[in-house]
PDB file of N, CA and C in Angstrom:
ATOM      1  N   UNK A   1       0.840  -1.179   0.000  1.00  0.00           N
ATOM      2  CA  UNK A   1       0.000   0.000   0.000  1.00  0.00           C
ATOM      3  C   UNK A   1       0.887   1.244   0.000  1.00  0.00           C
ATOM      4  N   UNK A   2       0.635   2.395  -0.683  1.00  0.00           N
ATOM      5  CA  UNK A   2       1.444   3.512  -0.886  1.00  0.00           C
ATOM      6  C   UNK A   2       0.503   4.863   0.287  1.00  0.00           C
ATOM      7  N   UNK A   3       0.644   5.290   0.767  1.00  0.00           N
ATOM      8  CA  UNK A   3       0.728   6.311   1.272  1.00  0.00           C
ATOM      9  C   UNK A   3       1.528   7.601   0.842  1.00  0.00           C
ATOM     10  N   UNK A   4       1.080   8.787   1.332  1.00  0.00           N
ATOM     11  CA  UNK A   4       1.597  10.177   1.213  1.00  0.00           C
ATOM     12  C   UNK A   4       3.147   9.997   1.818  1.00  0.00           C
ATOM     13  N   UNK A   5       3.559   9.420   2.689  1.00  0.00           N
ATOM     14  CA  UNK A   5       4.871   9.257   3.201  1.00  0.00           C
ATOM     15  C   UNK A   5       5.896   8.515   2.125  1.00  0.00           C
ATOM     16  N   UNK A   6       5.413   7.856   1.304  1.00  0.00           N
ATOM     17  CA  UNK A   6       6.094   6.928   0.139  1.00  0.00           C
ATOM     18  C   UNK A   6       6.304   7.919  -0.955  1.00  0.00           C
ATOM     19  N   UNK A   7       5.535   9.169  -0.986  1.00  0.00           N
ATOM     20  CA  UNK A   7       5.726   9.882  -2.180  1.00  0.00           C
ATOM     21  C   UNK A   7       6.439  10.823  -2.312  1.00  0.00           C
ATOM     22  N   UNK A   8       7.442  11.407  -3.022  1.00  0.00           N
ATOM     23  CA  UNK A   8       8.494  11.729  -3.003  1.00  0.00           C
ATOM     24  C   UNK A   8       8.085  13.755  -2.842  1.00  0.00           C
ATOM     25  N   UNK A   9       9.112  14.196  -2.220  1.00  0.00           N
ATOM     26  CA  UNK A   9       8.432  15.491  -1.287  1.00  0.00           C
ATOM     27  C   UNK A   9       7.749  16.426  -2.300  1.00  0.00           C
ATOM     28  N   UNK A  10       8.824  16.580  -3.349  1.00  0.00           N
ATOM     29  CA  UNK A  10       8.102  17.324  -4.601  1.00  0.00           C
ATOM     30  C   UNK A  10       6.772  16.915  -5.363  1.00  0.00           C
ATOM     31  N   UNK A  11       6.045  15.144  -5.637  1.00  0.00           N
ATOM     32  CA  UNK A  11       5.152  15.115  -6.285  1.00  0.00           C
ATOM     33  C   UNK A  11       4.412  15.351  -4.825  1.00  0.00           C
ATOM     34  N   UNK A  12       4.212  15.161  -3.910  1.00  0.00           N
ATOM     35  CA  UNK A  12       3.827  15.969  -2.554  1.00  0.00           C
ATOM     36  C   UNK A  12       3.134  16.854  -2.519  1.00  0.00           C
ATOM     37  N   UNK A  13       3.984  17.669  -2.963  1.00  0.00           N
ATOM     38  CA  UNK A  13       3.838  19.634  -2.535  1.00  0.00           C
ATOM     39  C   UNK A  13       3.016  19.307  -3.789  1.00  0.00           C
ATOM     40  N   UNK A  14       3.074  18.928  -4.655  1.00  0.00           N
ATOM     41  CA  UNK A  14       2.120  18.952  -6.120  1.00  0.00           C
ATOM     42  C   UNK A  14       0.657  18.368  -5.678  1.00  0.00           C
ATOM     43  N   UNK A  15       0.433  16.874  -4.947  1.00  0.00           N
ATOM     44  CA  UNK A  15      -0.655  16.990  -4.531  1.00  0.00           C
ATOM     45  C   UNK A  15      -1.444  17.335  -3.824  1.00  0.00           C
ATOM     46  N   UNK A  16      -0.902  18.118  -2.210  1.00  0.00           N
ATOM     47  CA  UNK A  16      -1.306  18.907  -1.500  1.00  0.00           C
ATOM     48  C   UNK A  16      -1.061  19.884  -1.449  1.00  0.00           C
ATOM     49  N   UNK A  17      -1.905  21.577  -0.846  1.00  0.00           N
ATOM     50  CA  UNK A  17      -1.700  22.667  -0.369  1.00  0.00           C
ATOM     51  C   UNK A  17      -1.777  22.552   1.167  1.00  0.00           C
ATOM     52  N   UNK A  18      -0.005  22.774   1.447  1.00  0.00           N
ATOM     53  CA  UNK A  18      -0.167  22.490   3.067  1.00  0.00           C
ATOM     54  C   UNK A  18      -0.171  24.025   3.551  1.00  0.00           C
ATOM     55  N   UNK A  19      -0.865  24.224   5.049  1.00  0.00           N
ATOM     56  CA  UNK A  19      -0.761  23.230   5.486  1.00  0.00           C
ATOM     57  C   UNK A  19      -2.278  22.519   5.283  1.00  0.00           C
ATOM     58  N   UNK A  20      -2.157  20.925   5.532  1.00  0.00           N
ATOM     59  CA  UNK A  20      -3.211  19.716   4.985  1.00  0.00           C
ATOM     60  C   UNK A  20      -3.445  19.056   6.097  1.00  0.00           C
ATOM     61  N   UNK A  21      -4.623  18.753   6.653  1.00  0.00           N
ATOM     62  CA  UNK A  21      -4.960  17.710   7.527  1.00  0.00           C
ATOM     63  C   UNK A  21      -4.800  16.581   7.099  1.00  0.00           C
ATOM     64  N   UNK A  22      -4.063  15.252   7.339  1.00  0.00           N
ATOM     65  CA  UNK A  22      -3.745  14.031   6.737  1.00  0.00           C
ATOM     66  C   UNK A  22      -3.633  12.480   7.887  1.00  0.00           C
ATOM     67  N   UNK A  23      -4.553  12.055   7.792  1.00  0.00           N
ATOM     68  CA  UNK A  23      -4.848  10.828   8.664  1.00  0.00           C
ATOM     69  C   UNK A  23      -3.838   9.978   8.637  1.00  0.00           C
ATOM     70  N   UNK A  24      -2.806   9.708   9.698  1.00  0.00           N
ATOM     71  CA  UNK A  24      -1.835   8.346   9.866  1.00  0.00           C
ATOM     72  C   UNK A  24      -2.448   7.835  10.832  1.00  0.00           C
ATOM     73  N   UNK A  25      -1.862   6.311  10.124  1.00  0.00           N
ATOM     74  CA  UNK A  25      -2.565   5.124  11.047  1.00  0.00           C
ATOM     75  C   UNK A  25      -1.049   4.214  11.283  1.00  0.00           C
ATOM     76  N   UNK A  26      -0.839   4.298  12.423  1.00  0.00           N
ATOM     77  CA  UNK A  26      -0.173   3.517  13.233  1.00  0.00           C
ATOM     78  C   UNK A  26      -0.518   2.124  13.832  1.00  0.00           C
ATOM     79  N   UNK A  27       0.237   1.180  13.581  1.00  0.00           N
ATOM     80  CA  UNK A  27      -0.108   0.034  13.732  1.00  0.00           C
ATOM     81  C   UNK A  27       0.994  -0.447  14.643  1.00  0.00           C
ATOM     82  N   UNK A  28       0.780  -1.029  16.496  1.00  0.00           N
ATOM     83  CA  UNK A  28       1.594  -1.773  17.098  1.00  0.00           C
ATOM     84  C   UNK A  28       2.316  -3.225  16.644  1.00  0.00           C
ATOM     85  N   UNK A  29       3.125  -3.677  17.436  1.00  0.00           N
ATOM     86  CA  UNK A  29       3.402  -5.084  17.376  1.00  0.00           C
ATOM     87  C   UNK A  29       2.735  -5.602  18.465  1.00  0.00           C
ATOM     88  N   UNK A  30       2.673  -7.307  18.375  1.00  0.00           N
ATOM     89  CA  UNK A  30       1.993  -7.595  19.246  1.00  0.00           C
ATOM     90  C   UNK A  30       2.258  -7.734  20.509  1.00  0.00           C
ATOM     91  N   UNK A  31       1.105  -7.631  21.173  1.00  0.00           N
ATOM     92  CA  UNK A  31       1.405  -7.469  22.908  1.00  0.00           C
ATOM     93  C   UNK A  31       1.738  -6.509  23.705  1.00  0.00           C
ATOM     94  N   UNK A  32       1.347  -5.502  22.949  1.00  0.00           N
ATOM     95  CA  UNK A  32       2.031  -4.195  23.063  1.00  0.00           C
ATOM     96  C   UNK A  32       0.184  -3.692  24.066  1.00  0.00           C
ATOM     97  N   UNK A  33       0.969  -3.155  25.326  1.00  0.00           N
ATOM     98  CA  UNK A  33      -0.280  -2.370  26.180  1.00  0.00           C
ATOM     99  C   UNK A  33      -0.833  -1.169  25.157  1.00  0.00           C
ATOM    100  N   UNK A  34      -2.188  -0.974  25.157  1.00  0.00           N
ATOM    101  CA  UNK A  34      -2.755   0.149  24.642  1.00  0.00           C
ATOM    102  C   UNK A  34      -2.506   1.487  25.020  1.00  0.00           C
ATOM    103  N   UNK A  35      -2.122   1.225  26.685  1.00  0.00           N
ATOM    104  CA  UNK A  35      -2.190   2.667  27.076  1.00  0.00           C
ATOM    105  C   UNK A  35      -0.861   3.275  26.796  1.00  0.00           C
ATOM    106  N   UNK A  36       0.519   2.272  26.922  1.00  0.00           N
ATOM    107  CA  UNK A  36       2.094   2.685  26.554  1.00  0.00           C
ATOM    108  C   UNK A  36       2.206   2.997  25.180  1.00  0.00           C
ATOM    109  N   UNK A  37       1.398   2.419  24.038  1.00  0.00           N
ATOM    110  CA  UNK A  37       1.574   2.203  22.457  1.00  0.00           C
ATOM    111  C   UNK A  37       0.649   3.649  22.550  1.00  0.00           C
ATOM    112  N   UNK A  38      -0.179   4.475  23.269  1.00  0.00           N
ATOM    113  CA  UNK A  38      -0.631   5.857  22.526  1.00  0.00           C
ATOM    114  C   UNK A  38       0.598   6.412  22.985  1.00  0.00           C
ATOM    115  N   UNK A  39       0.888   6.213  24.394  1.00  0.00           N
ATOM    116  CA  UNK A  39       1.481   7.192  25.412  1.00  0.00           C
ATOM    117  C   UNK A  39       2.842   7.534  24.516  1.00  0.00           C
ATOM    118  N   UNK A  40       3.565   6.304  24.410  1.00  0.00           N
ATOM    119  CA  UNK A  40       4.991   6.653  23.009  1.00  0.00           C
ATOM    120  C   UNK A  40       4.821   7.456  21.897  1.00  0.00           C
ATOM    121  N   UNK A  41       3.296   7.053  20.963  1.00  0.00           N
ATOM    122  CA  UNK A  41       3.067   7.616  20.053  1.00  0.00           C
ATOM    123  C   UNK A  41       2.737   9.259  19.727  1.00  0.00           C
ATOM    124  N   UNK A  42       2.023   9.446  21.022  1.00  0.00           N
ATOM    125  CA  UNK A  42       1.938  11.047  21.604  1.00  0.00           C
ATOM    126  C   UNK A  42       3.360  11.359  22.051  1.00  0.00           C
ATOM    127  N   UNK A  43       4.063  11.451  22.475  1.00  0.00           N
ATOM    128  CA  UNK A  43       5.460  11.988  22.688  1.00  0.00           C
ATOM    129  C   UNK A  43       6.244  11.714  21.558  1.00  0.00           C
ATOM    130  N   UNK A  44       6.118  11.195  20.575  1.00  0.00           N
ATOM    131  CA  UNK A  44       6.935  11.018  19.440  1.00  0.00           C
ATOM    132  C   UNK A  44       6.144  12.441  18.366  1.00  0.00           C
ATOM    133  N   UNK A  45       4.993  11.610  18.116  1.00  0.00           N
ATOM    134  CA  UNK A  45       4.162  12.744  17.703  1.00  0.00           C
ATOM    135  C   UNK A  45       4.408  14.191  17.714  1.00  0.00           C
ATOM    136  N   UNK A  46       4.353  14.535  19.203  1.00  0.00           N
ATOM    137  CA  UNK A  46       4.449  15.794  19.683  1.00  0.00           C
ATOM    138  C   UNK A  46       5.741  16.719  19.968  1.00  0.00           C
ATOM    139  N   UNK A  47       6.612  15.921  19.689  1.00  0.00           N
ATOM    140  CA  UNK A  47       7.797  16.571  19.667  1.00  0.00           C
ATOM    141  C   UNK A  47       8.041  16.591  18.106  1.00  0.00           C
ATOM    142  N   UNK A  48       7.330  16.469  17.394  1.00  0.00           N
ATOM    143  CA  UNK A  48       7.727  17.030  15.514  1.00  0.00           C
ATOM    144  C   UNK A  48       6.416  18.363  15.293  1.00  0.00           C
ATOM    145  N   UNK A  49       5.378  17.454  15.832  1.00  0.00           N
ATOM    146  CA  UNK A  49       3.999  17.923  15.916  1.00  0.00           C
ATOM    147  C   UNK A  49       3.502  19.415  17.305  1.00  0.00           C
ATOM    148  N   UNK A  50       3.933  20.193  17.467  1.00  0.00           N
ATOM    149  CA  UNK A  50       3.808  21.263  18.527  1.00  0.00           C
ATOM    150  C   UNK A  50       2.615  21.092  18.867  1.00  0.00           C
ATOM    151  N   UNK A  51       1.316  21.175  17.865  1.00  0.00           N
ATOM    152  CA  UNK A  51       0.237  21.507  17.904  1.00  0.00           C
ATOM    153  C   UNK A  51      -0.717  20.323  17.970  1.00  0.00           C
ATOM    154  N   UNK A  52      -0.261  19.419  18.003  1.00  0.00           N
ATOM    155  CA  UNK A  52      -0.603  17.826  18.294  1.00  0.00           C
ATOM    156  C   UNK A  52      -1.346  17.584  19.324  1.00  0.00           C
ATOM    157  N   UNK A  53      -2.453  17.407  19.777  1.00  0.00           N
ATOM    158  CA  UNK A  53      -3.014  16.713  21.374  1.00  0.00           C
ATOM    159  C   UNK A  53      -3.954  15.460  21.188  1.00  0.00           C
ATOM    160  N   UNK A  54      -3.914  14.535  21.979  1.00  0.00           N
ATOM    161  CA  UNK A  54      -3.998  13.529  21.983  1.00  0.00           C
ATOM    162  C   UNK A  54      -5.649  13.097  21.665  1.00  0.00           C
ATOM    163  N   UNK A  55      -6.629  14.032  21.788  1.00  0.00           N
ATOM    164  CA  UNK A  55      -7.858  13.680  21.693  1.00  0.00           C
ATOM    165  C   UNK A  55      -7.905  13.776  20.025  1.00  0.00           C
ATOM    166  N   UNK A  56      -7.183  13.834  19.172  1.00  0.00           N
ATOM    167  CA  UNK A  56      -7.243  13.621  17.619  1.00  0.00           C
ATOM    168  C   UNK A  56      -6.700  11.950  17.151  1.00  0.00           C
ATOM    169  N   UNK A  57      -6.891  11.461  18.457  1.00  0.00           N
ATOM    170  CA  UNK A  57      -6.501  10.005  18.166  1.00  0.00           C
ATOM    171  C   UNK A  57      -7.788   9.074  17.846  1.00  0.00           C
ATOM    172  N   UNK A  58      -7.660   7.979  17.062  1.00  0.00           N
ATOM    173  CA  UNK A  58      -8.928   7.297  17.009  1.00  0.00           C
ATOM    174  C   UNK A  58      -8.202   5.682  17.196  1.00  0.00           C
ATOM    175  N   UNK A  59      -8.832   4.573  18.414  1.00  0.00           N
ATOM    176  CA  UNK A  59      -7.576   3.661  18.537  1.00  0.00           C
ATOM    177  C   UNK A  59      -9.273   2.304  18.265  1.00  0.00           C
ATOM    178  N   UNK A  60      -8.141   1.559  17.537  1.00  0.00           N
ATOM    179  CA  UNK A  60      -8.894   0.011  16.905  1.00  0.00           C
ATOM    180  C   UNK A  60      -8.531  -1.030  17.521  1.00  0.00           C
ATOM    181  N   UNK A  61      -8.526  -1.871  18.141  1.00  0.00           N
ATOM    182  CA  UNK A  61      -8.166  -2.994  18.766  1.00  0.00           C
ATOM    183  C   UNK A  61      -8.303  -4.311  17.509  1.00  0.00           C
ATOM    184  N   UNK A  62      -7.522  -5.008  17.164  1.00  0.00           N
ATOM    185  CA  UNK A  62      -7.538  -5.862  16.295  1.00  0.00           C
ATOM    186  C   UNK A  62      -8.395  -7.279  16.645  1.00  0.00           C
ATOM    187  N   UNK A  63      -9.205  -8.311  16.169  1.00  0.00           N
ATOM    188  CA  UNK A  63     -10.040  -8.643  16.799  1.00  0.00           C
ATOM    189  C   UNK A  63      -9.644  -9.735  17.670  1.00  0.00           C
ATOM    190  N   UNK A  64      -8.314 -10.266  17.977  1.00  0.00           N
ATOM    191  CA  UNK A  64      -7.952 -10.974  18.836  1.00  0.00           C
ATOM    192  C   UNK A  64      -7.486 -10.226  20.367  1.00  0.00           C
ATOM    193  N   UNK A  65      -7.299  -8.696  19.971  1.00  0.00           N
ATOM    194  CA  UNK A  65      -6.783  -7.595  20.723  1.00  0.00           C
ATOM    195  C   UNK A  65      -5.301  -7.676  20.713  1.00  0.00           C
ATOM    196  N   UNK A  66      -4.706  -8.229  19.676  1.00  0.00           N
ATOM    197  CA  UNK A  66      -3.350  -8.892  19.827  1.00  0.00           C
ATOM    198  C   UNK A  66      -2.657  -7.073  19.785  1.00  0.00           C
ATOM    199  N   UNK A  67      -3.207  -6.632  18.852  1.00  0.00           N
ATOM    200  CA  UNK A  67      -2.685  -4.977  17.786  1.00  0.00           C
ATOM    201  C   UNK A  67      -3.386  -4.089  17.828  1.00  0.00           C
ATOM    202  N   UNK A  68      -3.164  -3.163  18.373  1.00  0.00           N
ATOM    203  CA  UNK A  68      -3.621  -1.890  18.103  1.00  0.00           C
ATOM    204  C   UNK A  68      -3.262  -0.598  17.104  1.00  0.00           C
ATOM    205  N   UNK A  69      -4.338  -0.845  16.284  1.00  0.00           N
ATOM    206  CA  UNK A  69      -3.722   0.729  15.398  1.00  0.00           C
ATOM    207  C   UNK A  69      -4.807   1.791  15.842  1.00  0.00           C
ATOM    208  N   UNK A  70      -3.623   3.084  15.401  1.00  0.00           N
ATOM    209  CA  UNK A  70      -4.184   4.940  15.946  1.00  0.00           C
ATOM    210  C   UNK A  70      -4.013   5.054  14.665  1.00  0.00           C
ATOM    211  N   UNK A  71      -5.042   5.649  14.599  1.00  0.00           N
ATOM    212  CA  UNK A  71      -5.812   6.654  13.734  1.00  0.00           C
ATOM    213  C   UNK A  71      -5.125   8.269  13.917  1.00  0.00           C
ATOM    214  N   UNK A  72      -4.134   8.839  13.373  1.00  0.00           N
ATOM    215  CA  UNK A  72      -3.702   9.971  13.728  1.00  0.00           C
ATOM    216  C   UNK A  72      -4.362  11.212  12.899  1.00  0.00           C
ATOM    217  N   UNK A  73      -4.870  12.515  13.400  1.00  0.00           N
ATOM    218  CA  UNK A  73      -5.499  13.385  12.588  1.00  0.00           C
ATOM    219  C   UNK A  73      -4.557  14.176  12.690  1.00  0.00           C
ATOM    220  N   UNK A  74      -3.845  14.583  11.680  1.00  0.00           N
ATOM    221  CA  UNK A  74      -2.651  15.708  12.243  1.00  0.00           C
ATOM    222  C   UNK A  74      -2.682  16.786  10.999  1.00  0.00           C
ATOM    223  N   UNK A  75      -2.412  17.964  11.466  1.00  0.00           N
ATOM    224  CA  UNK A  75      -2.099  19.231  10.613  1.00  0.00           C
ATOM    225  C   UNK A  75      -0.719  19.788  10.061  1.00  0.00           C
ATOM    226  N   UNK A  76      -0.578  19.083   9.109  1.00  0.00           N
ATOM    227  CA  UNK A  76       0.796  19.366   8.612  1.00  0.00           C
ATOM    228  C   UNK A  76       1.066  20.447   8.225  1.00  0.00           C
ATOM    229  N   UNK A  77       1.969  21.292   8.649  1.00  0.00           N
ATOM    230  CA  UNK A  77       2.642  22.683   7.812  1.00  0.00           C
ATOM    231  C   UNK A  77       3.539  22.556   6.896  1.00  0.00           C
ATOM    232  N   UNK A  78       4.155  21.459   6.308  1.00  0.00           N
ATOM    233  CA  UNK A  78       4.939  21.475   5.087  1.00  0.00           C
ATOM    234  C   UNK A  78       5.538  20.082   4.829  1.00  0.00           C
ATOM    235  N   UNK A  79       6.160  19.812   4.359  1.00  0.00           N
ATOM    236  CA  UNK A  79       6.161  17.923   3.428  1.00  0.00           C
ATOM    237  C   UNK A  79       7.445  17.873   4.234  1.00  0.00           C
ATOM    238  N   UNK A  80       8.504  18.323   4.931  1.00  0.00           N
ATOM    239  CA  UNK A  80       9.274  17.837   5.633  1.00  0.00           C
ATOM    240  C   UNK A  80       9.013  17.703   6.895  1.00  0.00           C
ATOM    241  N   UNK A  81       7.421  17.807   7.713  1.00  0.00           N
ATOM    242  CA  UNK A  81       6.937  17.382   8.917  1.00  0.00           C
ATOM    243  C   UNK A  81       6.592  15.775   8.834  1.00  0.00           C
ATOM    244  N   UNK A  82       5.944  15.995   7.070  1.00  0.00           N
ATOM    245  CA  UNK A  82       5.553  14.575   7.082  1.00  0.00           C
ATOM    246  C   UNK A  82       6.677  13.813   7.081  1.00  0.00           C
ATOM    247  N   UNK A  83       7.433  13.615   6.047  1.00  0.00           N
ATOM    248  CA  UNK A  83       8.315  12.708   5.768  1.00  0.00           C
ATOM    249  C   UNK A  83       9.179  12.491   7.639  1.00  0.00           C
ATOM    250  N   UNK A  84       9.403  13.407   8.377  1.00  0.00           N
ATOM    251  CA  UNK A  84       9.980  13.897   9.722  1.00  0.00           C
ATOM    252  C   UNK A  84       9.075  12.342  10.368  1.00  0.00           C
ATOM    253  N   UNK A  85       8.094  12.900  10.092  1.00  0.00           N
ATOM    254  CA  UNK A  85       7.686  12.175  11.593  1.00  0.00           C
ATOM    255  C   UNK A  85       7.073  10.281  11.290  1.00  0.00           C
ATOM    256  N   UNK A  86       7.182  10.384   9.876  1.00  0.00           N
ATOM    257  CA  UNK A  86       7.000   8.462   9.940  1.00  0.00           C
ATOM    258  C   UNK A  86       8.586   8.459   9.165  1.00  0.00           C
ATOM    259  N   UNK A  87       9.436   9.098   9.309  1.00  0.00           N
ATOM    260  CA  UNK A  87      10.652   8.770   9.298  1.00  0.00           C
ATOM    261  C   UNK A  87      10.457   7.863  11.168  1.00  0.00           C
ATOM    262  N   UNK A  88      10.679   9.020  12.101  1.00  0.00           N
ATOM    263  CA  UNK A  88      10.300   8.629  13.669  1.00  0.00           C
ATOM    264  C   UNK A  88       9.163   7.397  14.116  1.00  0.00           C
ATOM    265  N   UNK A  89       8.366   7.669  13.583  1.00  0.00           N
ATOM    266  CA  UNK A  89       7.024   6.500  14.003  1.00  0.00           C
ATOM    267  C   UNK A  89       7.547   5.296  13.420  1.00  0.00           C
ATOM    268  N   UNK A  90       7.935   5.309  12.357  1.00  0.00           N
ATOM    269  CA  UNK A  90       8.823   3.797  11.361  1.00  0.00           C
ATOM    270  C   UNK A  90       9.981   2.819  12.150  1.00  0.00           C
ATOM    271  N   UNK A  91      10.756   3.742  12.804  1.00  0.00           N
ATOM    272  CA  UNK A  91      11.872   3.772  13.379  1.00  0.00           C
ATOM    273  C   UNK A  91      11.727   3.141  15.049  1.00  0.00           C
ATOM    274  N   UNK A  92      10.430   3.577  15.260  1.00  0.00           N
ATOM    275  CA  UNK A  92      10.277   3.481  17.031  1.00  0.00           C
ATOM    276  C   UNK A  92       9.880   1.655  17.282  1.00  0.00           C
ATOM    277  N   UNK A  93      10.520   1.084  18.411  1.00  0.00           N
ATOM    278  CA  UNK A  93      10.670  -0.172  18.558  1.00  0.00           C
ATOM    279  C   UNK A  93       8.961  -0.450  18.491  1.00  0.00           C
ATOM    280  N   UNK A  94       7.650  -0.170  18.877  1.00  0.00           N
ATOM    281  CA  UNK A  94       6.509  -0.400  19.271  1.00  0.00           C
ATOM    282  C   UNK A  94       5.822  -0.490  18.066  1.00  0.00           C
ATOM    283  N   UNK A  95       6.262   0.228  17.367  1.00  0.00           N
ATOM    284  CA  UNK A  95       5.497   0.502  15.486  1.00  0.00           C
ATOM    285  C   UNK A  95       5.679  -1.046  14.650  1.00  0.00           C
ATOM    286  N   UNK A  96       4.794  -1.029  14.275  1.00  0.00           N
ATOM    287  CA  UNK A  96       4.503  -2.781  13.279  1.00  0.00           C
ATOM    288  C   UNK A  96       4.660  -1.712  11.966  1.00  0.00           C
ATOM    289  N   UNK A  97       3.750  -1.164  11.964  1.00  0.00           N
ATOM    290  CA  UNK A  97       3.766  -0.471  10.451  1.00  0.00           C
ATOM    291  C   UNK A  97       2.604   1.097  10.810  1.00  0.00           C
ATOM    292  N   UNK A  98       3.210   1.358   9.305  1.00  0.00           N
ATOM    293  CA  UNK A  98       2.758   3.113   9.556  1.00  0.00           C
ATOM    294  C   UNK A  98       2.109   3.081   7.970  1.00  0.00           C
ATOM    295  N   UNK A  99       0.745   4.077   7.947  1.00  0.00           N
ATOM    296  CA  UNK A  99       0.341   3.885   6.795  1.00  0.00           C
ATOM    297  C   UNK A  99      -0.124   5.236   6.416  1.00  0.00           C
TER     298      UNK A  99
END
């Protein structure tokens, strides 16, 4: 699956006028507590994200409850926040995948 993070910064700026509200969905590994997998994701978040608070989260429990993915609503000000921060979310030990 391709996402806005896969697309290269210039065809980017071509398909959006930021700044753009743009939904990431974060997906844990398994066994991962719900409340530590937001709690990381908000401090990762929020240190790229200033304007970030946590009630723009939307969280899914997978149906064994093994995984949890967040639903992130975030307001981007320019294509190097995006690429910035699932560079970070990609990278963080708790992340299965970022979409």
């Amino acid at each position: 699956m391709v996402g806005f993070t896969d697309i290269p910064s210039q065809k980017l700026e071509d398909l959006v006028t930021f700044p753009v509200l743009i939904p990431v969905k974060v997906v844990s590994h398994k066994s991962i507590s719900h409340a530590e997998f937001v709690k990381e994701i908000v401090e990762v978040t929020q240190g790229l994200i200033a304007d970030f608070v946590e009630d723009k989260i939307e969280h899914r429990a997978s149906t064994s409850g093994n995984y949890h993915a967040l639903t992130l609503m975030i307001t981007f000000e320019n294509v190097e926040q995006v690429h910035a921060l699932d560079a970070a979310l990609r990278a963080h030990h708790m992340v299965r995948m970022v979409l």
